[in-house]
Protein backbone atom coordinates (compact mmCIF):
# COMPACT_ATOMS: atom_id res chain seq x y z
CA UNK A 1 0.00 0.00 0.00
CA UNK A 2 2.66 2.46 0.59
CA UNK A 3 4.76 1.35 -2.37
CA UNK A 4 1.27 2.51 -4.35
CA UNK A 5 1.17 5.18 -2.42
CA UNK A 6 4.72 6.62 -3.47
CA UNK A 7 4.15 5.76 -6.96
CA UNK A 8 0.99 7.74 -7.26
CA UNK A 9 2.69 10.26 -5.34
CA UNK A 10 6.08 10.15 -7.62
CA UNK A 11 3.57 10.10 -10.52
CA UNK A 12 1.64 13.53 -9.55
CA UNK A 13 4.45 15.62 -9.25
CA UNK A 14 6.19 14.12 -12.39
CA UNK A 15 2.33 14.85 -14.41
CA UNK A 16 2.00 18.30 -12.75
CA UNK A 17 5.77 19.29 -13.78
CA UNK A 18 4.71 18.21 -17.30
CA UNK A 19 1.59 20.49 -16.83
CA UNK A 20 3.93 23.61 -16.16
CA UNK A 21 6.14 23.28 -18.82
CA UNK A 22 2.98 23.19 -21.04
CA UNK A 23 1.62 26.34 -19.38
CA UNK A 24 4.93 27.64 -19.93
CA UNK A 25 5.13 26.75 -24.02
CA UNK A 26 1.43 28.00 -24.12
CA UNK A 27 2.75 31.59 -22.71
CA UNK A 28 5.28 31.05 -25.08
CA UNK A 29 3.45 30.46 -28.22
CA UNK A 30 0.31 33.46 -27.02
CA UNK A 31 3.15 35.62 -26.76
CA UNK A 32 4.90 34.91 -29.56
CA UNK A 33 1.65 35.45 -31.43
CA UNK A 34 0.70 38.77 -30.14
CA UNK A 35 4.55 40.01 -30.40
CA UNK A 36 4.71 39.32 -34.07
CA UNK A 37 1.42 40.25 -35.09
CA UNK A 38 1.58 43.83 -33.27
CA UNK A 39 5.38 44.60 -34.38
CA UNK A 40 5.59 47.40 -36.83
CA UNK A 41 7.23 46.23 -39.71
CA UNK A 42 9.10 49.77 -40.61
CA UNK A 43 10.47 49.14 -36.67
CA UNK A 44 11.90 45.82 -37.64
CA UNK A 45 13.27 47.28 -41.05
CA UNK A 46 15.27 49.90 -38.97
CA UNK A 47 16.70 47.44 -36.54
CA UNK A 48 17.07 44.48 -39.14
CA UNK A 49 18.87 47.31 -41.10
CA UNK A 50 21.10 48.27 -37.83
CA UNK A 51 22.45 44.89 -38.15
CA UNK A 52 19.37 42.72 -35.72
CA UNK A 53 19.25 39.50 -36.84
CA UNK A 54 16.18 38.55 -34.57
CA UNK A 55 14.77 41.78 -36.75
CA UNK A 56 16.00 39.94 -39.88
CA UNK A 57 14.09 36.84 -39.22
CA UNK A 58 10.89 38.74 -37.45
CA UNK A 59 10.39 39.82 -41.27
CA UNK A 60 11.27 37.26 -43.13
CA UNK A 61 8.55 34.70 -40.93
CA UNK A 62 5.73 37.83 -41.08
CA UNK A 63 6.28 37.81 -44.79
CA UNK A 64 3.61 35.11 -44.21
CA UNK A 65 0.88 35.87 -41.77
CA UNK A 66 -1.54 33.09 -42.62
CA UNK A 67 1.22 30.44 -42.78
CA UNK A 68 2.76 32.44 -39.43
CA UNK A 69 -0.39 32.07 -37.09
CA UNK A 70 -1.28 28.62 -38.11
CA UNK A 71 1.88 27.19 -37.20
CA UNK A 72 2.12 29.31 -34.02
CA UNK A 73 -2.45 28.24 -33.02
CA UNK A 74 -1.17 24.96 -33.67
CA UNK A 75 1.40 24.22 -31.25
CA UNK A 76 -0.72 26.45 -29.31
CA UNK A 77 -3.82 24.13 -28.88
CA UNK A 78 -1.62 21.06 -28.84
CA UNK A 79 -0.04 22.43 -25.58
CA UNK A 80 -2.90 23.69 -23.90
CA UNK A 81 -5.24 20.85 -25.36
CA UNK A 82 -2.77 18.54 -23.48
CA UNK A 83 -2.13 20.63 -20.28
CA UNK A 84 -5.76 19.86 -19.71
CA UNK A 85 -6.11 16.28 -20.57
CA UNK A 86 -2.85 15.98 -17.83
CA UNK A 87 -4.76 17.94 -15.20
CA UNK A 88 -8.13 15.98 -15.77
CA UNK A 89 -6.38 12.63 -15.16
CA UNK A 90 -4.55 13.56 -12.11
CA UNK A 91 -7.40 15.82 -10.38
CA UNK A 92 -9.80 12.82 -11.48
CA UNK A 93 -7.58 9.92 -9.18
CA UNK A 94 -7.39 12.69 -6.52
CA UNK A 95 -10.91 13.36 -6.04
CA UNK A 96 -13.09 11.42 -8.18
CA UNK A 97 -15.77 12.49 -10.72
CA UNK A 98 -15.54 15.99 -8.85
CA UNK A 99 -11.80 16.27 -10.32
CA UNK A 100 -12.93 17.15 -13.39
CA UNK A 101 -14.99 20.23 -12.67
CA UNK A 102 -12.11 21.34 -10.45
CA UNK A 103 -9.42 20.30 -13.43
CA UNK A 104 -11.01 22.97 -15.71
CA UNK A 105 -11.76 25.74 -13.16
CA UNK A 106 -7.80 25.85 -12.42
CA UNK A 107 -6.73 25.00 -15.89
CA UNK A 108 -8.91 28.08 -17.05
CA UNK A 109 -7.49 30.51 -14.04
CA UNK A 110 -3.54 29.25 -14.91
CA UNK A 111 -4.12 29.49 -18.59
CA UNK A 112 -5.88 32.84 -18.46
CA UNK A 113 -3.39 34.21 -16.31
CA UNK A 114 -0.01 32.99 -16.84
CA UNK A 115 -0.38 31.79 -20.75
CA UNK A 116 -2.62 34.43 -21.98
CA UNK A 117 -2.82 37.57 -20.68
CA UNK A 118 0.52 37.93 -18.70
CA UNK A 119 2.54 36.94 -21.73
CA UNK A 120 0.37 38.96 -24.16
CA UNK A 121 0.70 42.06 -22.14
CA UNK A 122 4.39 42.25 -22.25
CA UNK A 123 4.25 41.10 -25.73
CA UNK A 124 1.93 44.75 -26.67
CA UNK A 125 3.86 46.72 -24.09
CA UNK A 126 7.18 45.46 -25.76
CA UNK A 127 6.27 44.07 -29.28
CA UNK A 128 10.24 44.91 -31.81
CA UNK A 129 12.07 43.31 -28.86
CA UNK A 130 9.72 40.93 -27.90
CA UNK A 131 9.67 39.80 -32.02
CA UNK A 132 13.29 39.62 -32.52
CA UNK A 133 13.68 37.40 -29.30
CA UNK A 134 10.88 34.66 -30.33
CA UNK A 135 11.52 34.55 -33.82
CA UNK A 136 14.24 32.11 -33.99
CA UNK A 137 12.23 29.52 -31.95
CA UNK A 138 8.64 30.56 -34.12
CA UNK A 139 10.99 30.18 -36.97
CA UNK A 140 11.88 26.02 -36.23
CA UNK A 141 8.07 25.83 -35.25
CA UNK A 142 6.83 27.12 -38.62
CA UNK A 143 9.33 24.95 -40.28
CA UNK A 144 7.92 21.51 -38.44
CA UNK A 145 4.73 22.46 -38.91
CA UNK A 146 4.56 24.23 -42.45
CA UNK A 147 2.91 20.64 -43.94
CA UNK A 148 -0.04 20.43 -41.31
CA UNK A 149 -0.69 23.95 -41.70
CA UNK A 150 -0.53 23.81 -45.28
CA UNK A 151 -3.48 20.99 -45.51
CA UNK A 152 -5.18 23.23 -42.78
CA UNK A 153 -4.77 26.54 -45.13
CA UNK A 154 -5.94 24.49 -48.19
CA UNK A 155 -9.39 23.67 -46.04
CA UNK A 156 -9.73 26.66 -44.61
CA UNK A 157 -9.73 28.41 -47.55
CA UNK A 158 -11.90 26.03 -49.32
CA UNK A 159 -14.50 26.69 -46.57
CA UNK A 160 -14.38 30.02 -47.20
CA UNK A 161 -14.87 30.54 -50.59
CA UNK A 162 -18.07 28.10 -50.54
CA UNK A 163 -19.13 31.53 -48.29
CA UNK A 164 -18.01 33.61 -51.46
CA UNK A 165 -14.79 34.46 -49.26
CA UNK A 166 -11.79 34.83 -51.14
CA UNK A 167 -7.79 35.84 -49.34
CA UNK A 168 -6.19 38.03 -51.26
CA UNK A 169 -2.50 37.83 -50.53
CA UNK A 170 -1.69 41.71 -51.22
CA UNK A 171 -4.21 42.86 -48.92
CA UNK A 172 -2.09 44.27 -46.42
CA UNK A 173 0.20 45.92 -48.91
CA UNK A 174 -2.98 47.71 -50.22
CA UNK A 175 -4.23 48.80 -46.62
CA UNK A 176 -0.78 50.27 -45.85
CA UNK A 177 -2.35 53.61 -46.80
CA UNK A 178 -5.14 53.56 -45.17
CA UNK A 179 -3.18 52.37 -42.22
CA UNK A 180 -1.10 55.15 -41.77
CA UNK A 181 -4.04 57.48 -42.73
CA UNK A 182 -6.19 55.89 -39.81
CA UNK A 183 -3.29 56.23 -37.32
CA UNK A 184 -2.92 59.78 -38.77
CA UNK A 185 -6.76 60.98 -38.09
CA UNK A 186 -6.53 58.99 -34.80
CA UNK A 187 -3.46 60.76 -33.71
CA UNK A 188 -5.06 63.94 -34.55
CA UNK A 189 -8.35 63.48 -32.54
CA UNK A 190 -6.40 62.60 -29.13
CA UNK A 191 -3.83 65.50 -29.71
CA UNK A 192 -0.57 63.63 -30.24
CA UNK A 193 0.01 64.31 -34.13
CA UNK A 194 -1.03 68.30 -34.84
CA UNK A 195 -3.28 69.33 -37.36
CA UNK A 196 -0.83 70.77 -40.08
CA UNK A 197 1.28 67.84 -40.19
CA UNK A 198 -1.66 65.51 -40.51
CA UNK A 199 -2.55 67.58 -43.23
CA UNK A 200 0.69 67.20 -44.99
CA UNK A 201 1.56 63.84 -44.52
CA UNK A 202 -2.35 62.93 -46.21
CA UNK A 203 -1.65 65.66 -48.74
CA UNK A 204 2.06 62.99 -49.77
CA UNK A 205 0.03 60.65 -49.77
CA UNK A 206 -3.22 61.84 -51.76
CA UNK A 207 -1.01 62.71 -54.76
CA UNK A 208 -0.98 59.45 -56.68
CA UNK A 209 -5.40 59.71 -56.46
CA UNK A 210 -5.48 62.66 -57.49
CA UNK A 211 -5.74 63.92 -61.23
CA UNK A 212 -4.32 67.26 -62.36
CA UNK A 213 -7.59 69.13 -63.21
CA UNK A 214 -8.23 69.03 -59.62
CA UNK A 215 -6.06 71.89 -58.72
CA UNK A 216 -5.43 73.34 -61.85
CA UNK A 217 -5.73 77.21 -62.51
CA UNK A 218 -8.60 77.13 -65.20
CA UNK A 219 -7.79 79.20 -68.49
CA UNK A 220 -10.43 81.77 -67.76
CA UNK A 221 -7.70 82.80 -64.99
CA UNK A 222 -4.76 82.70 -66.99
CA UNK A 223 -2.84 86.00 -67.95
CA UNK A 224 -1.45 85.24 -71.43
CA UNK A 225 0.68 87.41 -73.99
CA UNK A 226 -0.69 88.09 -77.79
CA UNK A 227 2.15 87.42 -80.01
CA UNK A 228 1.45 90.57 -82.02
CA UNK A 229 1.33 93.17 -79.44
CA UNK A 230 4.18 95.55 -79.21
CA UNK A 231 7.22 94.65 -77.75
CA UNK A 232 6.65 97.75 -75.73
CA UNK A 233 3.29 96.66 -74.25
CA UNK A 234 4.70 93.19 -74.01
CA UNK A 235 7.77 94.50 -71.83
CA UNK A 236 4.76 96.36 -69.71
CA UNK A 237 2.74 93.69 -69.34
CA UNK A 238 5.97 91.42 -67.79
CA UNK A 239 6.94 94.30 -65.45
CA UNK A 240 3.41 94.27 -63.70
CA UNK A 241 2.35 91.08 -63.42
CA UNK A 242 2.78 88.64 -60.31
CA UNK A 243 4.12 85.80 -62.56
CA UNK A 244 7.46 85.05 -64.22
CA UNK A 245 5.97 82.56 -66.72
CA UNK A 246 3.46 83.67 -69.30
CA UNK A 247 2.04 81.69 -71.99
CA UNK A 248 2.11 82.74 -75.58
CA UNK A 249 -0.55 83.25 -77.65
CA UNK A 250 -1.17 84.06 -81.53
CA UNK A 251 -4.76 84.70 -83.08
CA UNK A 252 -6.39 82.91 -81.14
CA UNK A 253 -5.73 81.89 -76.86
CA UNK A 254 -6.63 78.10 -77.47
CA UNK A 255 -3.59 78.57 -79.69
CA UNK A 256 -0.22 78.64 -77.66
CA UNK A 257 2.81 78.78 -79.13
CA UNK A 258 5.26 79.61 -76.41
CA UNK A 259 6.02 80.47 -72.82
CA UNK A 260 7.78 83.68 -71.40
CA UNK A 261 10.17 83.63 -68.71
CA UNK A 262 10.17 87.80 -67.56
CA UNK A 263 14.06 87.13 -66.64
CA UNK A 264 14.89 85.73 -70.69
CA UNK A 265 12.45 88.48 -71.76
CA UNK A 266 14.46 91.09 -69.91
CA UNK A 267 18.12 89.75 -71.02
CA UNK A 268 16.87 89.33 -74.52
CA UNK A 269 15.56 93.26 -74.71
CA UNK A 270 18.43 94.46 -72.57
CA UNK A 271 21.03 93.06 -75.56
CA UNK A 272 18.85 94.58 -78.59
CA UNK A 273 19.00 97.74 -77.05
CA UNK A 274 22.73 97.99 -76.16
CA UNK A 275 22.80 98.23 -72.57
CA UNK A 276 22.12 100.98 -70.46
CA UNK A 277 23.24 103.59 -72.50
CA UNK A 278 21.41 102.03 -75.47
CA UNK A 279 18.80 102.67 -77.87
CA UNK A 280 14.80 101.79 -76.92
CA UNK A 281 13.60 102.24 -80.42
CA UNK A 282 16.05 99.33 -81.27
CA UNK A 283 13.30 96.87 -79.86
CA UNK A 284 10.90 97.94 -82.77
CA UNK A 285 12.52 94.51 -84.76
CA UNK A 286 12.40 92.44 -81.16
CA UNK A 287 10.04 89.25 -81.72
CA UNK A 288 9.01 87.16 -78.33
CA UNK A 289 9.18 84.17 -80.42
CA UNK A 290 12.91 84.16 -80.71
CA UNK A 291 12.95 84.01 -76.56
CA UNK A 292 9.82 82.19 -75.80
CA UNK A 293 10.30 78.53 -75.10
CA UNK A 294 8.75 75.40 -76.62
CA UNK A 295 5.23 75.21 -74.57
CA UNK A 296 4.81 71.91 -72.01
CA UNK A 297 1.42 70.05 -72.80
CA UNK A 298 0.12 67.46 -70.34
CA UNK A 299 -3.56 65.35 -70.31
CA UNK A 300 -6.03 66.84 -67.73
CA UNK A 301 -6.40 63.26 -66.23
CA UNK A 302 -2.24 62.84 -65.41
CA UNK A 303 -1.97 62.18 -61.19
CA UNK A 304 0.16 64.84 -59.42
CA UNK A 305 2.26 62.42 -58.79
CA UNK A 306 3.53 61.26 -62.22
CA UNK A 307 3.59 65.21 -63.33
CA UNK A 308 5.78 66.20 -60.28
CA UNK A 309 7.72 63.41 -61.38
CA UNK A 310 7.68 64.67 -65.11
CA UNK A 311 8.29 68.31 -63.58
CA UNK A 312 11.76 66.58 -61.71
CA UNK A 313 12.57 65.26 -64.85
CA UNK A 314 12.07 67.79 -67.34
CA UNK A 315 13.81 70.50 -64.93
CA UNK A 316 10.75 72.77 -65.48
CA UNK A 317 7.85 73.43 -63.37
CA UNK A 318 5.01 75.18 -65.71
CA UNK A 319 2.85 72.75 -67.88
CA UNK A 320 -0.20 73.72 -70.07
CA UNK A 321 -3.46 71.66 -69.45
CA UNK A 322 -5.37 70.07 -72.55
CA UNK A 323 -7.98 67.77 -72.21
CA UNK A 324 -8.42 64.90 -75.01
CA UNK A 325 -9.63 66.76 -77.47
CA UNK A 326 -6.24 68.81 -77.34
CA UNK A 327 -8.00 71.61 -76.21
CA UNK A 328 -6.58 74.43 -73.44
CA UNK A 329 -8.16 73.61 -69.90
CA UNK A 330 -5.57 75.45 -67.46
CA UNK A 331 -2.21 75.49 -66.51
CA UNK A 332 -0.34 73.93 -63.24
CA UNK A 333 2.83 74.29 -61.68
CA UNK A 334 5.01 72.74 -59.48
CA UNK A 335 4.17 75.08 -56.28
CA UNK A 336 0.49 74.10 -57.29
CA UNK A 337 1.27 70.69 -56.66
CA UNK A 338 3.80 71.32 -53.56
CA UNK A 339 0.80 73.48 -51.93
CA UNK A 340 -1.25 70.18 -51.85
CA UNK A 341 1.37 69.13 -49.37
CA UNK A 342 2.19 72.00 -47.28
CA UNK A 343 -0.81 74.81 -47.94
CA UNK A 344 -0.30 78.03 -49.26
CA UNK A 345 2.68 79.19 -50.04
CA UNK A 346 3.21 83.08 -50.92
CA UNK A 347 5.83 85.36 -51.75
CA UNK A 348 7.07 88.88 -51.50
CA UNK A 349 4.38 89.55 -54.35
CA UNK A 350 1.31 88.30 -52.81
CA UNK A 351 1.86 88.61 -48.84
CA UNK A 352 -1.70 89.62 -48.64
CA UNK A 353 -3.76 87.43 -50.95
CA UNK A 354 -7.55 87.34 -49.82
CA UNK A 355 -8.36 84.17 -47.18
CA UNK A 356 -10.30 81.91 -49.26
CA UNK A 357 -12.07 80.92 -46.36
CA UNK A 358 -13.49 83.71 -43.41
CA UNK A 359 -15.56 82.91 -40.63
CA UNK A 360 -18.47 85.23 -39.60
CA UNK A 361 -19.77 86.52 -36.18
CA UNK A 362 -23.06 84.29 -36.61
CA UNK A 363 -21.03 81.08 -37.20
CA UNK A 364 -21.15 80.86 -40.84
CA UNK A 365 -18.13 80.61 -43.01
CA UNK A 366 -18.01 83.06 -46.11
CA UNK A 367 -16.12 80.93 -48.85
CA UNK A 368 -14.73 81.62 -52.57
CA UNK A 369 -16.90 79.97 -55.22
CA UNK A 370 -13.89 78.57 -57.27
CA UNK A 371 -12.10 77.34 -53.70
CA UNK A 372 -11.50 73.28 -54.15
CA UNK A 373 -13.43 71.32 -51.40
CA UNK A 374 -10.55 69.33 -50.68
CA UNK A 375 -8.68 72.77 -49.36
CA UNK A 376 -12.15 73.79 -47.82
CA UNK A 377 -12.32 70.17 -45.83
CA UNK A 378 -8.73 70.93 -44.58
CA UNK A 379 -9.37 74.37 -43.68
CA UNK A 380 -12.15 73.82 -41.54
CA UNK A 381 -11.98 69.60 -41.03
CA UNK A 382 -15.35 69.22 -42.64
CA UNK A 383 -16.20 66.06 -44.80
CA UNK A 384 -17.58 67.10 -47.84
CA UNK A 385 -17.52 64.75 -50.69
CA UNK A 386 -15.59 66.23 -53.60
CA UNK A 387 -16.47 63.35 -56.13
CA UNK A 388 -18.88 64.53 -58.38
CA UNK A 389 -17.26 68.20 -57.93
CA UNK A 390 -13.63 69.70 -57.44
CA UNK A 391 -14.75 72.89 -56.04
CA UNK A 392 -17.23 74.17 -53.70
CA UNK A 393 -19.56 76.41 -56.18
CA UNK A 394 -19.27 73.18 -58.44
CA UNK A 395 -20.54 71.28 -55.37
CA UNK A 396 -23.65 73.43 -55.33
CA UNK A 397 -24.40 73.45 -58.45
CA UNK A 398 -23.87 69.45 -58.51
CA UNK A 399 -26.37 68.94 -56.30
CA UNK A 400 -28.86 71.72 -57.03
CA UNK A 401 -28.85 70.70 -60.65
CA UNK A 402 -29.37 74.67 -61.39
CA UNK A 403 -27.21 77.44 -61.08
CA UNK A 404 -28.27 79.30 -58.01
CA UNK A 405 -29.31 82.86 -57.89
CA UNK A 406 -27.85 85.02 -55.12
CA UNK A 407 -30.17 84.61 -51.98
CA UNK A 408 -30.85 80.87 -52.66
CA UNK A 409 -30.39 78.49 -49.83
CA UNK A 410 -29.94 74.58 -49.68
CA UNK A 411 -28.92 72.23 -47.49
CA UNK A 412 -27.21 68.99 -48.50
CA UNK A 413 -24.30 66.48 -46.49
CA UNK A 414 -25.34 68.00 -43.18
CA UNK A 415 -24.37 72.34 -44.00
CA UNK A 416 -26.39 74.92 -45.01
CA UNK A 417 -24.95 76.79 -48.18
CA UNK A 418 -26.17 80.21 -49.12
CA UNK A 419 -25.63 81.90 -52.88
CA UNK A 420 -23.88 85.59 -51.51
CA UNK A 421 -22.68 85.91 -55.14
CA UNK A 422 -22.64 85.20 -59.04
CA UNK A 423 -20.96 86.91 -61.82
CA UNK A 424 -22.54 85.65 -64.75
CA UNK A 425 -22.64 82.00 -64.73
CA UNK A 426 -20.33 81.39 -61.81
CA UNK A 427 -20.94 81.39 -58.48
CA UNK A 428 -18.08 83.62 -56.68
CA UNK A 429 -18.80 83.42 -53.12
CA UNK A 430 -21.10 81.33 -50.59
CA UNK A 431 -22.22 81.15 -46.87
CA UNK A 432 -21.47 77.87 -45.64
CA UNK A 433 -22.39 76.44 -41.95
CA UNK A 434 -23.04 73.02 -40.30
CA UNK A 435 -26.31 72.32 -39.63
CA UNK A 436 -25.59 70.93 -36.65
């Protein structure tokens, strides 16, 4: 009886030794899980790049998530699955048919605890170093059990597309966008990240969706130069306008044939004439063509991305807008494009350009007609769509399906817009306020 005695004894301890060690793998393996799962990627890069080989192989086993947390739930229900089949034997020679009642209530309390949530906490709390560390280990378990998981993937997957489910393998390289833009707005709305850099940061990465007639100037705004106006008037015209760049026109303004910079306009005259002490009536034989440069011509529908590209390239930054038809639409520039990502920018000859955007005593906000909705939504961190429309007059008139006379009021997308304005056919400025 004692000999039985000892042996039961000798085999309790033994079973409940094997029961930690599971409890232990099982912290292991829910750690390992959460660590690899919640490391940024661009962390590991930095340290894999600083020479971290546990970095290295963190990447190189998240390369495949699906292959990654198969292997990982599988050695992680083996060893908890068995932990409890262990406890249920010994609790049920200890104290009978009650044993197994008592079995699960302190299997569920020691996995909970000590191979769930401790491990998984430090894993959150410390998830690059807590990667690198496991990955070797995760690395031999995803080898062993790459052909079970495999089978298991192969099912899975068939299940799921009976339920019209289908994996596509490049989804998280698609939602890395949306990602950062999430973590962006989140940022924003609990103070950490301010509003301007939000704003420019989104505006980076915005650029490849968005097409060049967005932010265009349209050709009813552009100042051009007729061909066969005097090179007097021409010289004029240079000196007092705000731009450096002007196209060329002749007979017609559809038809450009060049592009004036003032600075080769000026150096060209300033030779004809002979220099300071020269002679004026010298520029009577001075033709703009032999300065102007060959015009740039790009499709309305290009993304600012590729044309900033193209602008890089070409060592320019002043393109002419034609839509496919060839015809003029506007022009755009590379500060047009640059003040996507960082706002307005202004210079020493327009320090006091007019505020698209005012707000009024009564809570309304008096805005430009021809101001885009995209810089209205970042001026005031409204919503609006701008999909049928680029900017906000076009809005209106999108979804009056008229074009409003001054006085008229609607309310659409949760604001209130009132018609202060038209000139003609265009609406010039508005009253806009949330409804709520």
């Amino acid at each position: 009886m004692e000999t039985a005695t000892a042996t039961l004894d000798g085999a309790f301890w033994l079973t409940s030794g094997v029961i930690l060690f599971l409890l232990v793998l099982s912290g292991f393996f829910s750690g390992s899980e959460t660590a690899l799962t919640a490391a940024s990627r661009g962390k590991l890069r930095a340290q894999a790049d600083k020479g971290s080989k546990g970095a290295q192989r963190a990447l190189r086993i998240t390369e495949d998530n699906e292959r990654l947390i198969g292997s990982v739930l599988l050695g992680n229900n083996l060893v908890n699955i068995l932990a409890a089949s262990l406890a249920t034997v010994i609790f049920t020679r200890a104290f009978g048919e009650s044993g197994v009642a008592l079995a699960t209530l302190v299997m569920t309390l020691l996995v909970l605890i000590f191979a769930e949530v401790l491990p998984k906490t430090y894993a959150i709390t410390n998830s690059e170093t807590a990667a690198s560390m496991v990955s070797g280990p995760i690395s031999i378990v995803v080898k062993v059990f790459s052909p079970i998981v495999a089978v298991v993937r192969l099912l899975v997957r068939g299940v799921l597309r009976v339920f019209g489910v289908t994996i596509d393998p490049d989804s998280n390289i698609l939602a890395v966008r949306e990602e950062i833009a999430g973590a962006l707005h989140l940022g924003h709305s609990e103070g950490v990240v301010e509003k301007e850099d939000r704003d420019r940061i989104l505006g980076a990465l915005d650029l490849n969706d968005r097409a060049v007639e967005e932010i265009m100037l349209h050709r009813s705004g552009i100042e051009m130069i007729n061909v066969a106006d005097d090179p007097q008037a021409i010289l004029e015209q240079c000196l007092t306008s705000n731009h450096t760049r002007l196209p060329v026109y002749q007979d017609d303004p559809e038809n450009i044939i060049g592009v004036i910079h003032a600075k080769d306009l000026l150096r060209a005259m300033y030779k004809i004439i002979g220099g300071p002490e020269g002679d004026a009536a010298k520029l009577r034989h001075f033709k703009i063509t032999d300065v102007a440069m060959k015009p740039y011509f790009v499709p309305e529908t290009s993304t600012l991305d590729e044309q900033m590209r193209q602008f890089l390239r070409r060592h320019t930054h002043f393109a002419l807008v034609v839509d496919e038809y060839g015809s003029l639409q506007g022009l755009i520039t590379l500060e047009d494009i640059l003040e996507e990502i960082v706002g307005e920018i202004t210079d020493e000859f327009d320090p006091d350009a007019e505020q698209t955007v005012t707000s009024g005593d009564d809570g309304q906000f008096v805005v430009d007609g021809a101001m885009t909705i995209r810089d209205l939504n970042r001026a005031t961190d409204w919503n609006l769509p701008d999909e049928e429309a680029n900017t906000v007059a076009g809005l209106v008139i999108h979804e009056a399906q008229m074009i409003p006379t001054s006085g008229q009021v609607f309310s659409f997308h949760g604001f209130r817009f009132e018609v202060v304005a038209r000139d003609g056919n265009r609406i010039t400025e508005l009253k806009i306020r949330p409804l709520s």
